[in-house]
Protein backbone atom coordinates (compact mmCIF):
# COMPACT_ATOMS: atom_id res chain seq x y z
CA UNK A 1 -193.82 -121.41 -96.97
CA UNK A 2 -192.77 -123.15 -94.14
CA UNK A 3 -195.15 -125.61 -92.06
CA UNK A 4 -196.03 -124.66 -88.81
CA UNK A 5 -198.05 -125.92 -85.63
CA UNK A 6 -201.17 -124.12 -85.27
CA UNK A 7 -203.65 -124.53 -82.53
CA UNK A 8 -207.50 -124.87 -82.97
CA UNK A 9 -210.70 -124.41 -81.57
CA UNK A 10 -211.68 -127.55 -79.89
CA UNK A 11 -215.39 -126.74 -80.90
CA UNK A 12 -213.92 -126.88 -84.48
CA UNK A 13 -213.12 -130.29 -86.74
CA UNK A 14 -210.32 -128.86 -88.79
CA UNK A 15 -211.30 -129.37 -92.87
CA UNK A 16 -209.00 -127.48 -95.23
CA UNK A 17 -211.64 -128.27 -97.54
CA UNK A 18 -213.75 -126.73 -95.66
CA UNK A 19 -213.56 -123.49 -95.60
CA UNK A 20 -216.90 -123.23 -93.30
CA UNK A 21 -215.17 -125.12 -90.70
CA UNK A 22 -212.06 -122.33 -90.00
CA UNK A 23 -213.86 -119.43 -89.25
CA UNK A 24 -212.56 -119.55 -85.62
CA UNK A 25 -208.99 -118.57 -87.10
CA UNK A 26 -207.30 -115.68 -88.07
CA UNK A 27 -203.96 -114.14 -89.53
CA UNK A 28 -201.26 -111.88 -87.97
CA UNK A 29 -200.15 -108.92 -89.73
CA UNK A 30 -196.44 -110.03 -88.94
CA UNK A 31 -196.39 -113.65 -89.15
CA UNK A 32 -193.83 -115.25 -86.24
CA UNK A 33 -193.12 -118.71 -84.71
CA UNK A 34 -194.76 -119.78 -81.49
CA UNK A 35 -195.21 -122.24 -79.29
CA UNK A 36 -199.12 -122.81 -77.96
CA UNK A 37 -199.57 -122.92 -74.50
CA UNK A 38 -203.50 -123.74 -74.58
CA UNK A 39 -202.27 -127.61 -73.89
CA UNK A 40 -205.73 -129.00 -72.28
CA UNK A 41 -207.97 -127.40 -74.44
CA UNK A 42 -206.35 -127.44 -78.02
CA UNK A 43 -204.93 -129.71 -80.40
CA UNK A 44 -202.56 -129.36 -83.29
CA UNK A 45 -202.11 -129.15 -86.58
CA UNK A 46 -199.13 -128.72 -90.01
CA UNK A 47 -200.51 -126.04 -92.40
CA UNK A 48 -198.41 -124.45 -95.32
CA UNK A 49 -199.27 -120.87 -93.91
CA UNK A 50 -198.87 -118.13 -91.90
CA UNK A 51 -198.82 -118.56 -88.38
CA UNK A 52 -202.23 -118.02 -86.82
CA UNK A 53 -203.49 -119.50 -83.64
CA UNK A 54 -206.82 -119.38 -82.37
CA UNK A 55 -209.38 -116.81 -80.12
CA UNK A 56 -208.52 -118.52 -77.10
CA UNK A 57 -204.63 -118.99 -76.99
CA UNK A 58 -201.53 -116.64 -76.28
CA UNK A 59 -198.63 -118.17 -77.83
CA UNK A 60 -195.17 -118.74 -75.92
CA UNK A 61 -192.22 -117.28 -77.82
CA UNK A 62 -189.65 -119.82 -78.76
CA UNK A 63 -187.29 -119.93 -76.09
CA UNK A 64 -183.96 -116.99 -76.99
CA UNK A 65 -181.71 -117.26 -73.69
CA UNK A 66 -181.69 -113.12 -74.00
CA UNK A 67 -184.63 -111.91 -76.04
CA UNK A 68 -188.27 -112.29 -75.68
CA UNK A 69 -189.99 -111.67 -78.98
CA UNK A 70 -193.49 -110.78 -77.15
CA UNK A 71 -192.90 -107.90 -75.06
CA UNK A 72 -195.99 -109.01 -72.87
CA UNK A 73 -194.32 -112.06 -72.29
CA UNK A 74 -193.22 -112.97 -68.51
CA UNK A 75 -191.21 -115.86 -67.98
CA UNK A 76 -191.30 -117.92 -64.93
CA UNK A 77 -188.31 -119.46 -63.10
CA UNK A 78 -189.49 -121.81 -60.12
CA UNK A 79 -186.89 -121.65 -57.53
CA UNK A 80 -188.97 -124.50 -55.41
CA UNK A 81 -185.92 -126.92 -55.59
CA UNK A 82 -183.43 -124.83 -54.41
CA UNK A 83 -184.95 -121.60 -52.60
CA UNK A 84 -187.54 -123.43 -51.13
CA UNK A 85 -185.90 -126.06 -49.79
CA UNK A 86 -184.17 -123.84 -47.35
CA UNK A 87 -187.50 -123.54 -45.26
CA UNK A 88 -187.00 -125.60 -42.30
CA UNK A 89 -188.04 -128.86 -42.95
CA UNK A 90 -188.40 -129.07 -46.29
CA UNK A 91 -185.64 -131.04 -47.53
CA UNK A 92 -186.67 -133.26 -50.21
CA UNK A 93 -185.07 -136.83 -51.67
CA UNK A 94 -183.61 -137.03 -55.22
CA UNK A 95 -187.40 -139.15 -56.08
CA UNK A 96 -189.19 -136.12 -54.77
CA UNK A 97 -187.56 -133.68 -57.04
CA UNK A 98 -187.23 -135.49 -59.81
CA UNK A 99 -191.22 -135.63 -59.38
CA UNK A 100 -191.82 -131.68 -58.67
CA UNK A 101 -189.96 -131.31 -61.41
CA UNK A 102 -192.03 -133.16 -63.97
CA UNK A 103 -194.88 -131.25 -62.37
CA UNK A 104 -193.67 -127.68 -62.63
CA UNK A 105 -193.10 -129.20 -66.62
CA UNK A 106 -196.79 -130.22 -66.38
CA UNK A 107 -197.27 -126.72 -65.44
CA UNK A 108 -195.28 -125.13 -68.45
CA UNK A 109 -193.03 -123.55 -65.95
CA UNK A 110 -189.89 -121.65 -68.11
CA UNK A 111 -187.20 -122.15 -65.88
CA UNK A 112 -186.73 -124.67 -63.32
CA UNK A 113 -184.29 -124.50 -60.98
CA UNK A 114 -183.05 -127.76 -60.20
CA UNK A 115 -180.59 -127.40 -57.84
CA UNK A 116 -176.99 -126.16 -56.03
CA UNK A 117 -175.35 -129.45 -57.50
CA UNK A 118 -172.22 -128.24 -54.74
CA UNK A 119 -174.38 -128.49 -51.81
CA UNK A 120 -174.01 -132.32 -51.52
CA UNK A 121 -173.94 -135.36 -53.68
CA UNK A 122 -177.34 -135.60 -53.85
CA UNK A 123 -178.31 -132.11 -54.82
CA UNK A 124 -175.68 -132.95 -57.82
CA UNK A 125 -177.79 -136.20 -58.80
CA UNK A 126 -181.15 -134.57 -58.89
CA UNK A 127 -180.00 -131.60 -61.15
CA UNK A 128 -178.35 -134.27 -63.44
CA UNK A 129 -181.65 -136.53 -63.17
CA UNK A 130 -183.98 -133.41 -63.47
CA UNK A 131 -181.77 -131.99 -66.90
CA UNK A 132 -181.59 -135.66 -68.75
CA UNK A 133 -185.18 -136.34 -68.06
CA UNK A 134 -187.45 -133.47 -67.63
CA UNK A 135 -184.67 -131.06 -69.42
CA UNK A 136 -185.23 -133.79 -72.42
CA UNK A 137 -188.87 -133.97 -72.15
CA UNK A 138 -191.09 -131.98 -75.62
CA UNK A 139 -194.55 -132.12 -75.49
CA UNK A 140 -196.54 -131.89 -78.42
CA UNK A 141 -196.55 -128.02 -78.95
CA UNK A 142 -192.87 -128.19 -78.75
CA UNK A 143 -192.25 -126.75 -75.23
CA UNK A 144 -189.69 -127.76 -73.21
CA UNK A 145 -188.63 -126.30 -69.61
CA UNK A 146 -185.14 -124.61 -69.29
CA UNK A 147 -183.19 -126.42 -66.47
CA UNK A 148 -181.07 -124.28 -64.23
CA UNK A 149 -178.34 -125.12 -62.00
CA UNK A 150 -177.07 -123.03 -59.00
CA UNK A 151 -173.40 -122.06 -58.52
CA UNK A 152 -171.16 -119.74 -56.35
CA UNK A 153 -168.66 -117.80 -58.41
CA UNK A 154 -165.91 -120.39 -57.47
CA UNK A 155 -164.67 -122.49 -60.55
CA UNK A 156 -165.09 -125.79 -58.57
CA UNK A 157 -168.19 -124.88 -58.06
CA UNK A 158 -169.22 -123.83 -61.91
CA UNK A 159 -167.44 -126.91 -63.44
CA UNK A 160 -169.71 -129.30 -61.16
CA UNK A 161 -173.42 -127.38 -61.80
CA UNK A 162 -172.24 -127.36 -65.54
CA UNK A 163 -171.52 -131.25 -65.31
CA UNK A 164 -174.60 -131.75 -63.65
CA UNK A 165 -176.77 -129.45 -65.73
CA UNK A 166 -175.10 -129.58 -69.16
CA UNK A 167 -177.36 -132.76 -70.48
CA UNK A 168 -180.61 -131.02 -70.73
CA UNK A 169 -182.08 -129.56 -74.14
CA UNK A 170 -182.23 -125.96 -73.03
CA UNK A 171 -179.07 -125.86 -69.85
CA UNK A 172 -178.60 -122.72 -67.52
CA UNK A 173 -176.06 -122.17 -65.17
CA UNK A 174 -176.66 -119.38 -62.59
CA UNK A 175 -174.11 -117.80 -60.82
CA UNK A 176 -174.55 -115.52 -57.82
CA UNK A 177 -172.47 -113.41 -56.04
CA UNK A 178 -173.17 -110.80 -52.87
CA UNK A 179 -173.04 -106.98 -53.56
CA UNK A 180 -174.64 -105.25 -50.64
CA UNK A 181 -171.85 -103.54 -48.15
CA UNK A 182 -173.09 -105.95 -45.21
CA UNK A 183 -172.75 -108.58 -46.99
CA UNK A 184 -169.13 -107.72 -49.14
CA UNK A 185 -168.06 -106.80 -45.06
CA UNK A 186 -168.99 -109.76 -43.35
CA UNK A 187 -169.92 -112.42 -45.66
CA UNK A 188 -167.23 -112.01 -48.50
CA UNK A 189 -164.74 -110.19 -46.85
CA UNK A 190 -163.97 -108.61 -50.50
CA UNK A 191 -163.79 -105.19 -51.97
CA UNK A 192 -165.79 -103.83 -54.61
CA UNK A 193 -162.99 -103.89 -56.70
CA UNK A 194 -162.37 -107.51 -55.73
CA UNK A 195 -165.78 -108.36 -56.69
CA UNK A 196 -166.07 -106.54 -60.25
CA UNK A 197 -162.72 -108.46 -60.80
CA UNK A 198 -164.74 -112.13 -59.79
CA UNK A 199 -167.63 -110.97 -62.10
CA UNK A 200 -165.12 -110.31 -65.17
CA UNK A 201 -163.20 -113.79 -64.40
CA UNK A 202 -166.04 -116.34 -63.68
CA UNK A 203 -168.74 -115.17 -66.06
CA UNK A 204 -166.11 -115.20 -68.97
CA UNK A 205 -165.03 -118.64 -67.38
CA UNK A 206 -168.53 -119.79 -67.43
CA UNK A 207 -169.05 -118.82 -70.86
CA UNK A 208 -165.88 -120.27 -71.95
CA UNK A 209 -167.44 -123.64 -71.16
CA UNK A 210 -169.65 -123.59 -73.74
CA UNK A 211 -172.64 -122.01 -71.82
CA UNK A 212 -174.72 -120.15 -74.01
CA UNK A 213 -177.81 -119.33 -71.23
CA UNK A 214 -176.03 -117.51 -68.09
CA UNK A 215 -178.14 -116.36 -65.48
CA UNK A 216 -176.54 -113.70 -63.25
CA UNK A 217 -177.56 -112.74 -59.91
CA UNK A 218 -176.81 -109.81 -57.87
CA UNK A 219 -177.15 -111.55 -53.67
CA UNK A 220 -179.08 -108.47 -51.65
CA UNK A 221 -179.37 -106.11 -54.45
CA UNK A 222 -181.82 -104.04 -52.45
CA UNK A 223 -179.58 -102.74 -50.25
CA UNK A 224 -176.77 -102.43 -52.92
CA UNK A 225 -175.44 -99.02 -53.80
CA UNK A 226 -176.95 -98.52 -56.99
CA UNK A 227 -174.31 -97.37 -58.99
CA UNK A 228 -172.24 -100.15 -57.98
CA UNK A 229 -175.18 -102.29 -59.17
CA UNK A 230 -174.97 -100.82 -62.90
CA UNK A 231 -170.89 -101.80 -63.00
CA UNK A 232 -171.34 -105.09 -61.58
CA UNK A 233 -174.26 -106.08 -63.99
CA UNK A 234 -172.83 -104.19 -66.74
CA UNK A 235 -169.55 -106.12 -66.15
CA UNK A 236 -171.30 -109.37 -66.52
CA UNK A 237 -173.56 -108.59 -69.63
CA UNK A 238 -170.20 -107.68 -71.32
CA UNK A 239 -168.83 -111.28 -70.60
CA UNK A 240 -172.17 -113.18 -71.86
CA UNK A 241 -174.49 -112.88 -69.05
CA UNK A 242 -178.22 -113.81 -70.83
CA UNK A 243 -180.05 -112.61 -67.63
CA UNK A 244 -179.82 -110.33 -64.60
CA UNK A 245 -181.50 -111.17 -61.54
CA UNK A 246 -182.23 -108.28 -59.51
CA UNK A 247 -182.86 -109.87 -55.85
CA UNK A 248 -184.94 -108.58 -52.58
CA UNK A 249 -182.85 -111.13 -50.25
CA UNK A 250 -183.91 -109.89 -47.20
CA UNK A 251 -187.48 -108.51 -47.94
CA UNK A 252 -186.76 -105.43 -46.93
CA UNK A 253 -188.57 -103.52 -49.81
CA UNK A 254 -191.59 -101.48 -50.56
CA UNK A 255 -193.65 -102.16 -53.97
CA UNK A 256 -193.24 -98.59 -55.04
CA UNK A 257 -189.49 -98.84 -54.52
CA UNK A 258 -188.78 -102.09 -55.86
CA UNK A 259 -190.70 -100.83 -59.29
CA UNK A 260 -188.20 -97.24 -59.40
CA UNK A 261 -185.21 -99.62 -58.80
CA UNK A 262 -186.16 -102.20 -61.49
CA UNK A 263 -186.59 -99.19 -63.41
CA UNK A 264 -183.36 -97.46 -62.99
CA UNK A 265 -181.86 -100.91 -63.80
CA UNK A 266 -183.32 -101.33 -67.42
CA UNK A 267 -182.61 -97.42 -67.78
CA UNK A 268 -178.95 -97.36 -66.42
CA UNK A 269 -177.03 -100.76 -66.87
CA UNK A 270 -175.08 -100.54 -69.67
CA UNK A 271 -175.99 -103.49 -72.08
CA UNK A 272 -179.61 -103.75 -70.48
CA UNK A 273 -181.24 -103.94 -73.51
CA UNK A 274 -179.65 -106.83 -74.42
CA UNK A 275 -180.79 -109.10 -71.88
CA UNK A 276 -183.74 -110.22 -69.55
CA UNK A 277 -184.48 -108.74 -66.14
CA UNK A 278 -185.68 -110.32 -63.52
CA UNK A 279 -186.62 -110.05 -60.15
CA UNK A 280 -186.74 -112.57 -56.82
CA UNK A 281 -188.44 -110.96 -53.73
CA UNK A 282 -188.65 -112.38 -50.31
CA UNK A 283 -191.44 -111.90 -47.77
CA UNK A 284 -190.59 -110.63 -45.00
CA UNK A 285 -192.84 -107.98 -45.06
CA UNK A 286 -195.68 -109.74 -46.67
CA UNK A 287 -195.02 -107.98 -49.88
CA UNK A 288 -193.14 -110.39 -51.79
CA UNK A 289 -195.65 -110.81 -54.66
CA UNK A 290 -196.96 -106.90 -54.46
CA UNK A 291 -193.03 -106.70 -55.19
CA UNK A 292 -192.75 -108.93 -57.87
CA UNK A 293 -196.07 -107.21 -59.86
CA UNK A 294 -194.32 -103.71 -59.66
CA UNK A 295 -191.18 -105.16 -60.88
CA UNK A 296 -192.95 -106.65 -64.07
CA UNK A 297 -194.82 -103.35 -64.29
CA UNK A 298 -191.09 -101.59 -64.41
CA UNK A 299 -190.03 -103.65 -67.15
CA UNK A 300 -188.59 -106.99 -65.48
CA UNK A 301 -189.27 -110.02 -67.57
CA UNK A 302 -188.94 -113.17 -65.46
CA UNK A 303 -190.36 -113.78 -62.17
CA UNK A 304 -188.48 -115.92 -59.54
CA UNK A 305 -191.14 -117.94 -57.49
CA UNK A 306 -191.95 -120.99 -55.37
CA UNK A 307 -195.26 -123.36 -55.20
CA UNK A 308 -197.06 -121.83 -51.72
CA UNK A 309 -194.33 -119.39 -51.56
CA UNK A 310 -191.96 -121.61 -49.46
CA UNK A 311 -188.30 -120.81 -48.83
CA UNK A 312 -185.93 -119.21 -46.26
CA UNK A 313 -187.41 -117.16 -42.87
CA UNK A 314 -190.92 -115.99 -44.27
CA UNK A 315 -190.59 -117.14 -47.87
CA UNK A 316 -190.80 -116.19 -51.26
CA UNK A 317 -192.91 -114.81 -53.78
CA UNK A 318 -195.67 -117.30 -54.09
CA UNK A 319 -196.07 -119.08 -57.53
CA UNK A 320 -199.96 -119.63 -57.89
CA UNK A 321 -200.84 -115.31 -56.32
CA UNK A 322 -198.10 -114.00 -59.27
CA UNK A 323 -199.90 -116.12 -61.84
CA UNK A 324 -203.16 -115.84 -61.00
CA UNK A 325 -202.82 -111.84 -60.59
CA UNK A 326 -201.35 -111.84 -63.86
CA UNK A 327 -204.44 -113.76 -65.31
CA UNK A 328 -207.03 -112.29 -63.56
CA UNK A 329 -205.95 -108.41 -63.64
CA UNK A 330 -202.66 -108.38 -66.31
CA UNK A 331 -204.87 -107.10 -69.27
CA UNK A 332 -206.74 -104.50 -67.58
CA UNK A 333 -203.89 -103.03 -64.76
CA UNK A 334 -199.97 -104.26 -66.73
CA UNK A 335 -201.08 -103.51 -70.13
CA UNK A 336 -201.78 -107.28 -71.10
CA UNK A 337 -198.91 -109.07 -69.26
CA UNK A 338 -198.89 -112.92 -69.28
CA UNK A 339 -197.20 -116.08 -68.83
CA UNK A 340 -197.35 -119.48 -70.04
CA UNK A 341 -198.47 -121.36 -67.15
CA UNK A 342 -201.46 -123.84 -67.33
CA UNK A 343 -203.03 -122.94 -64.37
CA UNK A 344 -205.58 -125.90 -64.01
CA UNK A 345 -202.48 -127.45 -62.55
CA UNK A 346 -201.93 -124.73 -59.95
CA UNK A 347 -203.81 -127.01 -57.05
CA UNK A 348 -202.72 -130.31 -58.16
CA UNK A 349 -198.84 -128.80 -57.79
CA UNK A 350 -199.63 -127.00 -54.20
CA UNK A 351 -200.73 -129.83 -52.39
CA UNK A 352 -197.27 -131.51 -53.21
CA UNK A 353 -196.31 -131.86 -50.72
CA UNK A 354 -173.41 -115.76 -44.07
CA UNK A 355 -176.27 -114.98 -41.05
CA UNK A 356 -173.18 -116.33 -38.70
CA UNK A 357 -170.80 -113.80 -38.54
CA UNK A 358 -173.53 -110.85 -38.86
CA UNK A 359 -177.15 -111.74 -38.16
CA UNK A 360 -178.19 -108.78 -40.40
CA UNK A 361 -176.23 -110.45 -43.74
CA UNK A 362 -179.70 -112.22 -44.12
CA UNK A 363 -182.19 -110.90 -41.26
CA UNK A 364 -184.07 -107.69 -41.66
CA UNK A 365 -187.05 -108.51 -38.83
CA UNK A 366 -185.25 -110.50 -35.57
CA UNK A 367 -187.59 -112.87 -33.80
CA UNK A 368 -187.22 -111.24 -30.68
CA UNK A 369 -189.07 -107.85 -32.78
CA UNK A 370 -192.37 -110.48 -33.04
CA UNK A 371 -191.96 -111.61 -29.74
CA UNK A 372 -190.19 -115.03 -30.39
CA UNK A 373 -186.97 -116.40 -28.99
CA UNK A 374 -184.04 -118.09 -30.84
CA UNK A 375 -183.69 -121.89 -31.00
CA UNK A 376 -179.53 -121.16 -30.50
CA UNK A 377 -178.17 -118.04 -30.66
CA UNK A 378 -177.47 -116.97 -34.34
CA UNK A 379 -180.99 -118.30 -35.17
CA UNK A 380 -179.82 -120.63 -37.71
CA UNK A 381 -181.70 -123.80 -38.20
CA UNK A 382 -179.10 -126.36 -39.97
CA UNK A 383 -180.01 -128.52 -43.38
CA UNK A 384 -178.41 -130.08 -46.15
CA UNK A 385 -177.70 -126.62 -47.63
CA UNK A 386 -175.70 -125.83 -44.14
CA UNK A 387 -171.63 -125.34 -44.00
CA UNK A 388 -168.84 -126.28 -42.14
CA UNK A 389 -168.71 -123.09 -40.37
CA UNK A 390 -172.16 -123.11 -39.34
CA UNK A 391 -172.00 -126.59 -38.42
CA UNK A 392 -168.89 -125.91 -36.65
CA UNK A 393 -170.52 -122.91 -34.57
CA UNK A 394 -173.31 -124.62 -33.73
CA UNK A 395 -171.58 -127.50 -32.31
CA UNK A 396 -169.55 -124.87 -30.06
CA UNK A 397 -172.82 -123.48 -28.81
CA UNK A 398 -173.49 -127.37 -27.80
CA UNK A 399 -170.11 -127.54 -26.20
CA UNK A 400 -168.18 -129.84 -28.29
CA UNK A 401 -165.05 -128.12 -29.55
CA UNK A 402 -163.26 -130.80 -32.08
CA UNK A 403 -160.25 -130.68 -33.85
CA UNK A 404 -160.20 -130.16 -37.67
CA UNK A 405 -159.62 -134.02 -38.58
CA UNK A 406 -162.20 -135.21 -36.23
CA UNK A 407 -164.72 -132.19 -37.22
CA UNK A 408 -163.95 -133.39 -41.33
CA UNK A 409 -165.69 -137.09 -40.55
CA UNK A 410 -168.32 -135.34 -38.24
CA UNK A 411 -169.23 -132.38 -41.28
CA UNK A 412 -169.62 -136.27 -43.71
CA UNK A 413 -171.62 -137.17 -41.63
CA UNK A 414 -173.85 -134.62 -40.87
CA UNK A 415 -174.49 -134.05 -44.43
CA UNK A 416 -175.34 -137.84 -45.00
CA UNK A 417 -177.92 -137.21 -41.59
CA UNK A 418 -179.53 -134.13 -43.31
CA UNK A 419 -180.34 -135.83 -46.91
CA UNK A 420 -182.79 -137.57 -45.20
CA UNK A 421 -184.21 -136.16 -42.03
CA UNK A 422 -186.81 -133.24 -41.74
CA UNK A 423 -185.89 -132.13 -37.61
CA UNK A 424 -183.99 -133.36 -34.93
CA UNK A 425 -184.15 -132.47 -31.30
CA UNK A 426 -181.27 -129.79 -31.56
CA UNK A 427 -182.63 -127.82 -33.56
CA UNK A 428 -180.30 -129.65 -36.86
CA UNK A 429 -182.96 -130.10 -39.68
């Protein structure tokens, strides 16, 4: 038979010869590969035998882009790098992600999403740095983190997260792509016709790279018309898509509901079975991780997340409540649901330290609701991540109204100003 890594009690001195000493092991019926996740409390060994693994461990399925061999398995995607840098203030150097990112690995985290390499120069060199380092990095039970990169459906925009991304071991591109009617009114400006047409074109595109791991995502599926939901992520299974990212942009969602809807997507999207769900709440309501634990309940198998929850207006589904609800309560309430996250380096990790033309395209609660003013108008705080039209809008609001040339050198600029600073006085992160 083949040799393969085993894990062992630590109480245990391993003896073949002994057979005394292995009484702490056992067999599976159905022998299958693994990968231990018991890092800081295990060690390894080669045996000509089936695979067994000790009392103590769960073992991570190899990594399959689309399949999960343990149906109990939840995957985790931290979205820290690139959905939570969008809270004001948190804008981080290359250095800092490149170091979060050899955390989250630390962590055992499945997915990390490094980046939107588009956003700026910088953004592009820490996905590259992040998917030839940490992408690179096996420990000694043969893990290694998936690294993601961010994209638009634009080709420009694929080519460069593919160039960026493309070096590490396990690469992912995700692509995104709005689908509620706000935002294919007022952000996109497109049909849904237009749209099914983009999903056919730049997921094939994408795949015709080379890209074997594609990560779709559906922008505001919450307040998506359902059945337009099951053509759009049918459309993009058909052209390669590996997973479908079902997304609570706005927060706007109840726990019960969010669980129906994840289940009418596994039940109804043609191809479903074929790939993994997942789901990315926001917490606008508070309920982000109540939605994200009905989701997994429904069938979903990755969770997006951020360390403390950070990210855009109230946040995101927090990283350490998902996995610690999952490990505390995921045998006795979700039928033994469980990730691969070494949690004894949850605290170490924590204490690292289209709104423009519509204000509802990404607000569901306004400040003024909560008794709060705006700090300008649209109540856009601007950051690296920021455009040239919001840029352009809030420099209106300021009174200075530039010609395109002079506004060109002025955007440059701006974007060189953001990389590094956390707030300025008017209200430009």
């Amino acid at each position: 038979m083949d040799s393969l890594t085993i894990c062992i009690n630590p109480t245990f001195s391993f003896n073949p010869a002994n057979k005394a000493e292995t009484t702490s092991f056992f067999f599976e019926p159905k022998p299958r590969p693994f990968i231990c996740i018991h890092r800081a409390r295990t060690s390894s060994v080669t045996l000509k035998a089936k695979s067994t693994f000790c009392h103590e461990c769960v073992p991570r399925p190899l990594y399959i882009p689309n399949k999960i061999s343990d149906a109990s398995y939840v995957r985790v995607l931290d979205t820290t790098l690139r959905d939570g840098e969008q809270a004001p203030g948190a804008t981080m150097s290359t250095q800092e992600k490149l170091a979060i990112a050899r955390q989250l690995a630390k962590l055992g985290v499945d997915v990390i999403e490094a980046g939107f390499p588009v956003a700026s120069k910088a953004d592009f060199e820490a996905v590259r740095m992040i998917a030839k380092e940490v992408g690179n990095s096996v420990d000694e039970f043969g893990y290694s983190p998936v690294i993601g990169a961010v994209s638009r459906m634009v080709v420009k925009d694929i080519d460069l997260a593919w160039e960026a991304v493309k070096f590490a071991r396990h690469p992912r591109m995700c692509i995104f792509i709005p689908t509620s009617e706000i935002h294919l009114k007022y952000k996109l400006n497109k049909t849904k016709e237009e749209v099914l047409k983009i999903v056919k074109e730049m997921v094939s595109y994408t795949r015709k790279l080379g890209v074997t791991d594609i990560q779709f995502v559906s922008e505001d599926s919450a307040r998506s018309e359902k059945e337009f939901l099951y053509q759009v992520f049918g459309e993009a299974i058909r052209g390669g898509a590996t997973t479908i990212v079902c997304t609570d942009t706005v927060g706007c969602v109840y726990p019960t509901e969010w669980g129906e809807f994840i289940a009418d997507m596994k039940a109804k999207i043609p191809g479903a079975e074929n790939v993994i769900i997942s789901t990315h709440c926001h917490n606008d309501l508070g309920l982000a991780n109540a939605n994200t634990l009905a989701a997994v309940n429904a069938g979903a198998r990755q969770v997006e997340v951020t360390i403390n929850g950070i990210g855009e207006r109230a946040g995101n589904a927090s990283f350490e409540e998902f996995v610690m609800a999952l490990k505390c309560r995921g045998k006795d309430l979700l039928g033994g649901l469980h990730t691969g996250i070494n949690t004894k380096y949850l605290a170490s990790t924590s204490t690292m330290d289209g709104m423009l033309k519509h204000k509802s395209t990404y607000e569901f609660i306004s400040p003024e609701d909560i008794g709060l003013s705006r700090s300008n108008e649209r109540g856009i705080v601007l950051g690296k991540l920021s455009g040239r039209h919001a840029l352009k809008s809030r420099l209106i609001e300021l009174g200075h109204d530039i010609d395109e040339k002079e506004f060109d050198d002025v955007f440059l600029r701006f974007k060189e100003v953001a990389e590094h600073k956390k707030v300025t006085n008017n209200g430009l992160e």
